[in-house]
Every structure is written in structure tokens, then in C-alpha cells.
Protein backbone atom coordinates (compact mmCIF):
# COMPACT_ATOMS: atom_id res chain seq x y z
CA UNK A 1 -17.10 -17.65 -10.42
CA UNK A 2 -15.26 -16.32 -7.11
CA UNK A 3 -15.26 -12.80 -6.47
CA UNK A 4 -11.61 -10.81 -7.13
CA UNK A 5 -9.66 -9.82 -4.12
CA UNK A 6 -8.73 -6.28 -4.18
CA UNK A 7 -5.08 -4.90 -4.17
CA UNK A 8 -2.57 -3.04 -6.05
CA UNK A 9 -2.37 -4.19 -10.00
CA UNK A 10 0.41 -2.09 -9.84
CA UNK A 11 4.07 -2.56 -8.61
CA UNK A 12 6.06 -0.79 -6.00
CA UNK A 13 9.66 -0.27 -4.21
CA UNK A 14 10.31 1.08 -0.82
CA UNK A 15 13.78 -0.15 -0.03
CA UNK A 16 17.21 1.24 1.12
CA UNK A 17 17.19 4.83 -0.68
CA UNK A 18 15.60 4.48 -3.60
CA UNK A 19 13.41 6.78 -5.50
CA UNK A 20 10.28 4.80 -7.22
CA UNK A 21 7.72 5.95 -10.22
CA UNK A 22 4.31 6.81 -8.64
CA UNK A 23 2.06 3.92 -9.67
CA UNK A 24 -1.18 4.58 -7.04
CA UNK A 25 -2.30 7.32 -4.78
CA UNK A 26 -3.84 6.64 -1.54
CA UNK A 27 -6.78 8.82 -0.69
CA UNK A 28 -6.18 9.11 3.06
CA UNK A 29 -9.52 10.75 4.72
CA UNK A 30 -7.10 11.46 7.96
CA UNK A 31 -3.10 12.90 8.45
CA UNK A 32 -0.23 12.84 10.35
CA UNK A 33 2.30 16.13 11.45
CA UNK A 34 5.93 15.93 10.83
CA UNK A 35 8.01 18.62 13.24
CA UNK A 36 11.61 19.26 14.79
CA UNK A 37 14.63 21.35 15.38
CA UNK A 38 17.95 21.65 13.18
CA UNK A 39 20.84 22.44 14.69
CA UNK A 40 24.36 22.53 14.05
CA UNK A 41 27.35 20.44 15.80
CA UNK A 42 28.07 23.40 18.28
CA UNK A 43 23.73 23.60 18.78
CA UNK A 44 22.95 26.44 17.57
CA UNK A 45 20.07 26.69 14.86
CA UNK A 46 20.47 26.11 11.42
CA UNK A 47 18.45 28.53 9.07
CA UNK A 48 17.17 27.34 5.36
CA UNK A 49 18.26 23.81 5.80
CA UNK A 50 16.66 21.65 3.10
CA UNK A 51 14.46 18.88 4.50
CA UNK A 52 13.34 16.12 2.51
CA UNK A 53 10.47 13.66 3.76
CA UNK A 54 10.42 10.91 1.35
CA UNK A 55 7.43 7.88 1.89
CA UNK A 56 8.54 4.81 1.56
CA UNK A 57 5.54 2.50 1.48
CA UNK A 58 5.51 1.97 -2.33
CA UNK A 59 4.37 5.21 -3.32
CA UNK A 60 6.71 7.76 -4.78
CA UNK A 61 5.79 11.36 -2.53
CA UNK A 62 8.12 13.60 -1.95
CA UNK A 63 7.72 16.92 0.57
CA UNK A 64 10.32 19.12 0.08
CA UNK A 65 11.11 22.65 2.86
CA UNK A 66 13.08 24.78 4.32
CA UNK A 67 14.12 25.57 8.14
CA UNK A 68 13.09 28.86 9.52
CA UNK A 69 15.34 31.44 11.25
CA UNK A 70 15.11 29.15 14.83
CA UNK A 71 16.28 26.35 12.71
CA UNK A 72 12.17 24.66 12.93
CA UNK A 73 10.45 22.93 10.68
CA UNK A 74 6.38 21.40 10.36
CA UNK A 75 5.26 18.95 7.88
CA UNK A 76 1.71 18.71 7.78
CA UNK A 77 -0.79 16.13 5.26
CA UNK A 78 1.35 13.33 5.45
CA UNK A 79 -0.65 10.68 4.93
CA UNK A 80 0.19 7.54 7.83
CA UNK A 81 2.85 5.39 7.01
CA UNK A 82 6.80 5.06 7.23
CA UNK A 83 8.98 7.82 5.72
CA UNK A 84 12.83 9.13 5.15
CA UNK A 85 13.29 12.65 6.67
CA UNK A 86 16.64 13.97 5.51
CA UNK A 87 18.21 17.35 6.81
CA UNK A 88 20.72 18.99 5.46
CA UNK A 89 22.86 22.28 4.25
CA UNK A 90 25.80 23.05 2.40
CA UNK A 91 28.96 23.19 4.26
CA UNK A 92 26.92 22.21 7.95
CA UNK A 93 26.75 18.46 7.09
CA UNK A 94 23.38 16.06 6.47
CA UNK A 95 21.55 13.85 9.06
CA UNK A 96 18.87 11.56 8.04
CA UNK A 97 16.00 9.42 9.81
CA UNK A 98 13.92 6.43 9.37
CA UNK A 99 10.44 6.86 11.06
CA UNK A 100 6.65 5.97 11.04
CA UNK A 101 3.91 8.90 11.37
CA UNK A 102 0.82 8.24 12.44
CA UNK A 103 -3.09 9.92 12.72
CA UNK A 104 -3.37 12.06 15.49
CA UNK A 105 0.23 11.91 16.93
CA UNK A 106 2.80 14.73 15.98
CA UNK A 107 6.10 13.13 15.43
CA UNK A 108 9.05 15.42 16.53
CA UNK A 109 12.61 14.70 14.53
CA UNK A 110 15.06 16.58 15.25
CA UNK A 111 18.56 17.29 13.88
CA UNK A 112 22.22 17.70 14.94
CA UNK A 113 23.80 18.73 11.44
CA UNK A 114 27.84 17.71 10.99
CA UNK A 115 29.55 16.41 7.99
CA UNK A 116 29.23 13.32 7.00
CA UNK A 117 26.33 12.69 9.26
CA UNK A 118 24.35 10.19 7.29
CA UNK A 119 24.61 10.53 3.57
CA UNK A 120 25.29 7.79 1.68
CA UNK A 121 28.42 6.54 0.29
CA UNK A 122 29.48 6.01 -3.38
CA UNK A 123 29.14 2.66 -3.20
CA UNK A 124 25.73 2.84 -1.45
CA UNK A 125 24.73 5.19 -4.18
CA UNK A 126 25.93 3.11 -6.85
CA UNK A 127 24.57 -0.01 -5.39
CA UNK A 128 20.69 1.33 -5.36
CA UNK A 129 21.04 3.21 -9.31
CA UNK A 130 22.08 -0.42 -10.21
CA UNK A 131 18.32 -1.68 -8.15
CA UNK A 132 16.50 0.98 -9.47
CA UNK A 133 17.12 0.45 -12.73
CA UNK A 134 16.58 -3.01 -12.58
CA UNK A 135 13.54 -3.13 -11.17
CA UNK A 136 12.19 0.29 -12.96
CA UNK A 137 12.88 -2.18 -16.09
CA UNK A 138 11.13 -5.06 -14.10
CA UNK A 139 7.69 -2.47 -13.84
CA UNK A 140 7.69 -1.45 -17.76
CA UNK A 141 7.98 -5.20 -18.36
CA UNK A 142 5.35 -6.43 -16.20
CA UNK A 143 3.06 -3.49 -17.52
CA UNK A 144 3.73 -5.05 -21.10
CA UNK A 145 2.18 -8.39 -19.64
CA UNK A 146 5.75 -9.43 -20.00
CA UNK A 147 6.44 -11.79 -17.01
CA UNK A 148 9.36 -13.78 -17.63
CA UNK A 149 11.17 -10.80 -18.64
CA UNK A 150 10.07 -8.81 -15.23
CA UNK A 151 10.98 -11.38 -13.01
CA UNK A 152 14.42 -11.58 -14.89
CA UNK A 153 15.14 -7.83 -13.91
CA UNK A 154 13.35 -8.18 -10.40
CA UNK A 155 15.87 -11.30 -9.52
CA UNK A 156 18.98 -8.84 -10.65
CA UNK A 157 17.60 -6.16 -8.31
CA UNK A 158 17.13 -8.97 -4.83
CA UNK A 159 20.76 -10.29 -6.20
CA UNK A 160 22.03 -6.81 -5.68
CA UNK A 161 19.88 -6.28 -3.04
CA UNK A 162 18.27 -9.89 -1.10
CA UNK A 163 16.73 -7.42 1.44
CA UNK A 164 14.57 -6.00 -1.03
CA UNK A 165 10.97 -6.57 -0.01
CA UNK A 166 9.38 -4.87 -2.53
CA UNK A 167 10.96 -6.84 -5.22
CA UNK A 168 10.02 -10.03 -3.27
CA UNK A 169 6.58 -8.60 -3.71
CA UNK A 170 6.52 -7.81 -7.41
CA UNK A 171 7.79 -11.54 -7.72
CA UNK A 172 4.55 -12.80 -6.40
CA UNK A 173 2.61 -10.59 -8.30
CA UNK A 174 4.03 -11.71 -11.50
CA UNK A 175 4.01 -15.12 -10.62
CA UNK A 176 0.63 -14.79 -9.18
CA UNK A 177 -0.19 -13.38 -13.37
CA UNK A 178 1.47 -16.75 -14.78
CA UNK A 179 -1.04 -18.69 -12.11
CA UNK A 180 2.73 -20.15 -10.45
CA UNK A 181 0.52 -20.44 -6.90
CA UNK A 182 3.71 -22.32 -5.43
CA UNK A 183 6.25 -19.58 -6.46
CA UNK A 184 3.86 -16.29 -5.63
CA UNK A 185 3.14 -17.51 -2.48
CA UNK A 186 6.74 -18.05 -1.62
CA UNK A 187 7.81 -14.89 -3.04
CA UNK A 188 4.80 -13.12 -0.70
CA UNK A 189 6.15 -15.08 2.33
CA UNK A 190 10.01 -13.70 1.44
CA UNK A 191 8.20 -10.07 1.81
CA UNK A 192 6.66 -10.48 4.58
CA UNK A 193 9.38 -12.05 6.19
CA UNK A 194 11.49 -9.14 5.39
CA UNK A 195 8.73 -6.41 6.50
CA UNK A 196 5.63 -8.45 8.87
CA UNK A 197 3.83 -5.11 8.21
CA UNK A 198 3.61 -5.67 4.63
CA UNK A 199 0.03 -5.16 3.85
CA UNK A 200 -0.44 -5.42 -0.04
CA UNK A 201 2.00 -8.87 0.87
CA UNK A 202 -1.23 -10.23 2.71
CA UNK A 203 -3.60 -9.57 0.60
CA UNK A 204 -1.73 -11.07 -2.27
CA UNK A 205 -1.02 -14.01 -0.49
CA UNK A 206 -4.93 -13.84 0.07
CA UNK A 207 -5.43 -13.76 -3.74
CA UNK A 208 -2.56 -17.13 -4.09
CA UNK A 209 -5.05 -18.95 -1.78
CA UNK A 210 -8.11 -18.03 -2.73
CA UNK A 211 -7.24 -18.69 -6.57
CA UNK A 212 -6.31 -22.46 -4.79
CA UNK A 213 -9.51 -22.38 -2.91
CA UNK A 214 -7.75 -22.86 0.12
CA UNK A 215 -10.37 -20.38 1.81
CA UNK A 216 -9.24 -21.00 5.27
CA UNK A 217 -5.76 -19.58 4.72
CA UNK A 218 -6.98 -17.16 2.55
CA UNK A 219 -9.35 -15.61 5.30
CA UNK A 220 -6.37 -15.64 8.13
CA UNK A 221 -4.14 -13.71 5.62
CA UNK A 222 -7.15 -10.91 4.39
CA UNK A 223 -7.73 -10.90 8.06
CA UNK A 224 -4.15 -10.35 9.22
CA UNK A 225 -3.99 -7.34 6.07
CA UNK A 226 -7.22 -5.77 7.78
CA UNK A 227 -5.44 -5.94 11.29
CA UNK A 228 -2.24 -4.61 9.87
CA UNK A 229 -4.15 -1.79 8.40
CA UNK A 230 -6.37 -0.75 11.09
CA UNK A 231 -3.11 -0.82 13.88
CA UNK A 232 -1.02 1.19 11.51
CA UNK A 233 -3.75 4.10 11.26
CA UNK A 234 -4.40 2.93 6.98
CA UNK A 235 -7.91 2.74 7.97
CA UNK A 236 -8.66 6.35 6.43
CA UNK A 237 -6.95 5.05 2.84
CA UNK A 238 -7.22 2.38 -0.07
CA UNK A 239 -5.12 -0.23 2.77
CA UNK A 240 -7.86 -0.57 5.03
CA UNK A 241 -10.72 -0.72 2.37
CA UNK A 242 -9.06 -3.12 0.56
CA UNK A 243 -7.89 -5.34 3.40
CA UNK A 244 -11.52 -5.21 4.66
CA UNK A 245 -13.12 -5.63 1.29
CA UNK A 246 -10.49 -8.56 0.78
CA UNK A 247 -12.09 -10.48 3.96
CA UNK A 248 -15.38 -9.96 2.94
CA UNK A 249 -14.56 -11.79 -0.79
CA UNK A 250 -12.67 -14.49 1.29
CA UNK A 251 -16.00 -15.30 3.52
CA UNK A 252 -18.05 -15.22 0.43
CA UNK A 253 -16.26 -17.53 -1.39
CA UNK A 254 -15.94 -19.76 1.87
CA UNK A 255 -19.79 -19.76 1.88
CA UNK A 256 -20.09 -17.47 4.85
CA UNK A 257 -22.96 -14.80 3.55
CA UNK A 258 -22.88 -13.33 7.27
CA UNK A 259 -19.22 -12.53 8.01
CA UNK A 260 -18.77 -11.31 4.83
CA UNK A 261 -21.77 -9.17 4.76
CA UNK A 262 -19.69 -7.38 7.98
CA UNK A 263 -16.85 -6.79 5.96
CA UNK A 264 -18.26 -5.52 3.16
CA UNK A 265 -20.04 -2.98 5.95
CA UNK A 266 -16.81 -2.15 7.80
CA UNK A 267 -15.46 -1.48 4.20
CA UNK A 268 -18.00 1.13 3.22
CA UNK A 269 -17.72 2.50 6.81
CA UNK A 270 -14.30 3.87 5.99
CA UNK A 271 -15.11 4.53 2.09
CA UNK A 272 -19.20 4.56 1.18
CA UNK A 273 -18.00 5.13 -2.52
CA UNK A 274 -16.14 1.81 -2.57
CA UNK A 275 -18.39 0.10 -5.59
CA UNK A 276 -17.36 -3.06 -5.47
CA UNK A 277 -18.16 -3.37 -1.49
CA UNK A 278 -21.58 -1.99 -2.59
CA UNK A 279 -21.82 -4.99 -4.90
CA UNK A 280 -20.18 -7.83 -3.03
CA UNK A 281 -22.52 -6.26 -0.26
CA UNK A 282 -26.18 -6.53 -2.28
CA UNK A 283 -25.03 -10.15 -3.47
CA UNK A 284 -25.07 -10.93 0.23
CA UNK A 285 -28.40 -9.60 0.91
CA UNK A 286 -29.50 -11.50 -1.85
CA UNK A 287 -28.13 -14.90 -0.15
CA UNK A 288 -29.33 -13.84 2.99
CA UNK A 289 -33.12 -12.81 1.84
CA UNK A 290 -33.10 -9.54 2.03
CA UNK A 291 -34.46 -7.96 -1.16
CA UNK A 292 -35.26 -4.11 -0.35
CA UNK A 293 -31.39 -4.10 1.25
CA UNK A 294 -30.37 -5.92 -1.82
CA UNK A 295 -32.05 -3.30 -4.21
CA UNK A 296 -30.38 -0.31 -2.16
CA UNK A 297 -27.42 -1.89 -2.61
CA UNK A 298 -26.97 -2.71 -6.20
CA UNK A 299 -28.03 1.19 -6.84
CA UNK A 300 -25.45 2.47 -4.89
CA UNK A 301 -23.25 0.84 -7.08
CA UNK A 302 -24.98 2.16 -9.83
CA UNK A 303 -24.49 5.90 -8.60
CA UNK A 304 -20.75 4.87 -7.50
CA UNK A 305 -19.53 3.34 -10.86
CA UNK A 306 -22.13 3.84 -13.89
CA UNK A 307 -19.66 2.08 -16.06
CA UNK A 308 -18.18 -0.74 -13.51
CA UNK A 309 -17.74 -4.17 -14.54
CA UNK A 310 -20.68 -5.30 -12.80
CA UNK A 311 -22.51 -2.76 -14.24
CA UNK A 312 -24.53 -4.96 -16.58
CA UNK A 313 -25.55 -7.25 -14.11
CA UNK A 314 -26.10 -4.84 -11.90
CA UNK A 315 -28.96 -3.47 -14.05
CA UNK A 316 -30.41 -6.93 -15.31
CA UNK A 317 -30.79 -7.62 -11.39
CA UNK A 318 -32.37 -4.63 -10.28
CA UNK A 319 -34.84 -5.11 -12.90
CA UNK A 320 -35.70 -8.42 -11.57
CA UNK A 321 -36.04 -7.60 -8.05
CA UNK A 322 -38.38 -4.48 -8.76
CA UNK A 323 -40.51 -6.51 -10.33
């Protein structure tokens, strides 16, 4: 039996304007600073303007503050990633930005306030309630193990909305539950197409090859997720563990004990509690000989997850290899 790739069993929207349910939350080790000036159309500063810094990669967080008297605002604890930062004040107008903060570099956005400076329309507004509540339908359907019915209401959000790359995504994830390898992997492809950063994408296309045993496409997709992760400063969250952890699986499965015993180390580098890394990691000890590693291994998992899935065999193992 091949290992599981690791990724979101959950599903996720980050498109146009939209507000999604919060499904997983990334436990980033390191942050990024939002900060900036508001100012009015003749430049002067605008006090107690309400700034909203919305993420948008598939997790629903929401910072919500105020300007000061000099019009300023700071943002700190934002975990790396892209965002919506939206300014704005009754009767002074609303601006609003797309950007991407990072570890260890401040991001300055500021504001010129006027009216009608970037809200959106009625259609607009219209247009993504009708996506949302497709595809919030789409998520309580998949969660019901219904997948037919979720990628009914995920193909009526792209048909609203065909740039939609997080509904491309949840279309490979539910096809990827039926076992359609064909159809996940195209729907994967569509997402990444539409965003080349698309991490979880990767990795599920990882999990559509790796299911086919198609190991050496399965290892240049893991790999491309770890890259991905590690350029856009995810290394500190569940991206970069996962994506590392991913390549690790993919080697072991391909038969190659030694790269994947890396991966599995490069994994618990960033996150030492990650149990299935501890695992993964012992099982290559094991392959490549070494039995005291092996042992330190397993009981890390052990002290990481008690109750894990491997927790059993964990145990039955140990026993052996004490004796």
C-alpha cells in the first residue's frame, strides 16, 4: 500500500470578491507587515477610514482597522500570501488593492480616497452572490460525500465565473474522490493554468499521479508544490510541510528510500511535530538499515499523535525492533 499524499481534504475559494467559509488554518511560524497612508482626492489625510485586508488564498481571514489622525495605518501577523486591502469612508470615496505580503518585507499601500474609486458595481456584486452560493452549496455537498451533486454546483459557479480557479480546484478534488484520474487531473491543470502559483493544485495533481503510479510526474509536480512554497515565503506554514512531505511520499513510492528520507527531514525542519513525516521518516530508516534512527523515529510519532492512524503499527514495530 502507497503512502497518502498530504493536502487540503477540505475545499476553498479565492476568486474575484468573494467571501469563503473558513475550512483550514495555517499555522505560520513567521509574518508579514501591512502599512500605508490614506488620503483624500485634494491629499490631505483621512482620519478613521475603515480598512479591510481580506486573504485570498482559500482561507477565509479577515483584519479589520481604522486610520489614525495622519490618515496611517499598520497591519501586523499576516501570515504570507496574497490579500485584498480595501480603504474606505463615508462620503470620501473607497480605493481597493490586490497585493502579495511576504516574511520579512513590509509592504506599504497607500490610498488616494475619491468616489467611486474601486468598489464594485451591482452587477459585479450580483455576479459573485450568484458564485458564492453556488459553490458554498458545492462545499456542503462534497462534505456529504456527495460528488455528483458538488460538481453540479461547482460547474454553475466556473459558468458564471470560467476564471474561477478555486472551483477548477474543487473539481479535481471531487473527481479525484470518484477515482475520475482523467477528469481531476484536467480540472488541476485548468487551476493552475489560471493561477501557476497554485500550490494545493500541485500537490493534488501529485495525488492524480501517484494514485496512477505514474511516479515520475508525480515527483515533478510535489516538487514544483515544494518550490512554489519555499519562493512564496509558505515555508513557516502547513504549504511548505505538506509540499515537502508530499515529495518525500512520491520518492518512497518510486522506490527511492534516500531522496525521500531528505524530504521527510526538510519537512520536520520547518514543523518537528509533523507525525506523519516522523513516520514516513522511520519507515525509511528501516529500508535503509538503520534501526536505532528507525526506533527514534517511530516514538516521535508516538509523542506527536498517540492516537494517529499509524498508531497501531507504530507500536507493534517498536516492539519488534527493541527486541
Amino acid at each position: 500500500m502507497f503512502p497518502v499524499l498530504s493536502g487540503r481534504r477540505a475545499l476553498v475559494l479565492a476568486c474575484a470578491v468573494l467571501v469563503t467559509v473558513a475550512l483550514v488554518s495555517p499555522a505560520a511560524a513567521q509574518t508579514g507587515m501591512v502599512k500605508g497612508k490614506i488620503v483624500d482626492a485634494k491629499g490631505q489625510p483621512v482620519e478613521a477610514a475603515n480598512v479591510t485586508i481580506e486573504f485570498k488564498d482559500g482561507i477565509a481571514r479577515t483584519y479589520k482597522l481604522k486610520s489614525n489622525k495622519k490618515g496611517e495605518y499598520t497591519q501586523i501577523g499576516l501570515a504570507p500570501g496574497n490579500y485584498k486591502i480595501t480603504a474606505e469612508k463615508d462620503k470620501v470615496g473607497i480605493q481597493a488593492f490586490e497585493v502579495r505580503v511576504r516574511i520579512g518585507e513590509p509592504l506599504d499601500v497607500n490610498f488616494k480616497l475619491a468616489p467611486g474609486g474601486g468598489g464594485p458595481s451591482k452587477e459585479e456584486v450580483a455576479k459573485n452572490a450568484a458564485v458564492k452560493k453556488a459553490f458554498d452549496e458545492g462545499v456542503a455537498l462534497s462534505r456529504s460525500g456527495d460528488n455528483d451533486g458538488a460538481l453540479a454546483k461547482f460547474g454553475e459557479a466556473i459558468a458564471i465565473m470560467p476564471t474561477c480557479f478555486d472551483c477548477f480546484y474543487n473539481v479535481g478534488y471531487a473527481q479525484s474522490q470518484k477515482k475520475d484520474w482523467p477528469k481531476a487531473e484536467e480540472a488541476f491543470k485548468k487551476a493552475i493554468d489560471l493561477k501557476p502559483d497554485y500550490i494545493e493544485a500541485y500537490n493534488g495533481l501529485a495525488q492524480v499521479y501517484n494514485a496512477q503510479k505514474k511516479f515520475d510526474e508525480a515527483q515533478a509536480a510535489s516538487q514544483k508544490a515544494a518550490e512554489l512554497a519555499m519562493a512564496g515565503g509558505a515555508a513557516g506554514g502547513t504549504g511548505g510541510v505538506d509540499a515537502l512531505y508530499n515529495v518525500g511520499v512520491t520518492a518512497w513510492n518510486a522506490g527511492k528510500a534516500d531522496d525521500a528520507k531528505k524530504a521527510f527531514e526538510e519537512a520536520l525542519k520547518l514543523d518537528p511535530k509533523h507525525a506523519n513525516s516522523h513516520y514516513q521518516l522511520a519507515m525509511c530508516y528501516i529500508n535503509l538499515g538503520k534501526m536505532p534512527e528507525a526506533i527514534a523515529s517511530f516514538e516521535a510519532y508516538l509523542a506527536n499523535a498517540p492516537d494517529g492512524q499509524y498508531a497501531a503499527q507504530v507500536k507493534a514495530m517498536l516492539a519488534q525492533l527493541k527486541k
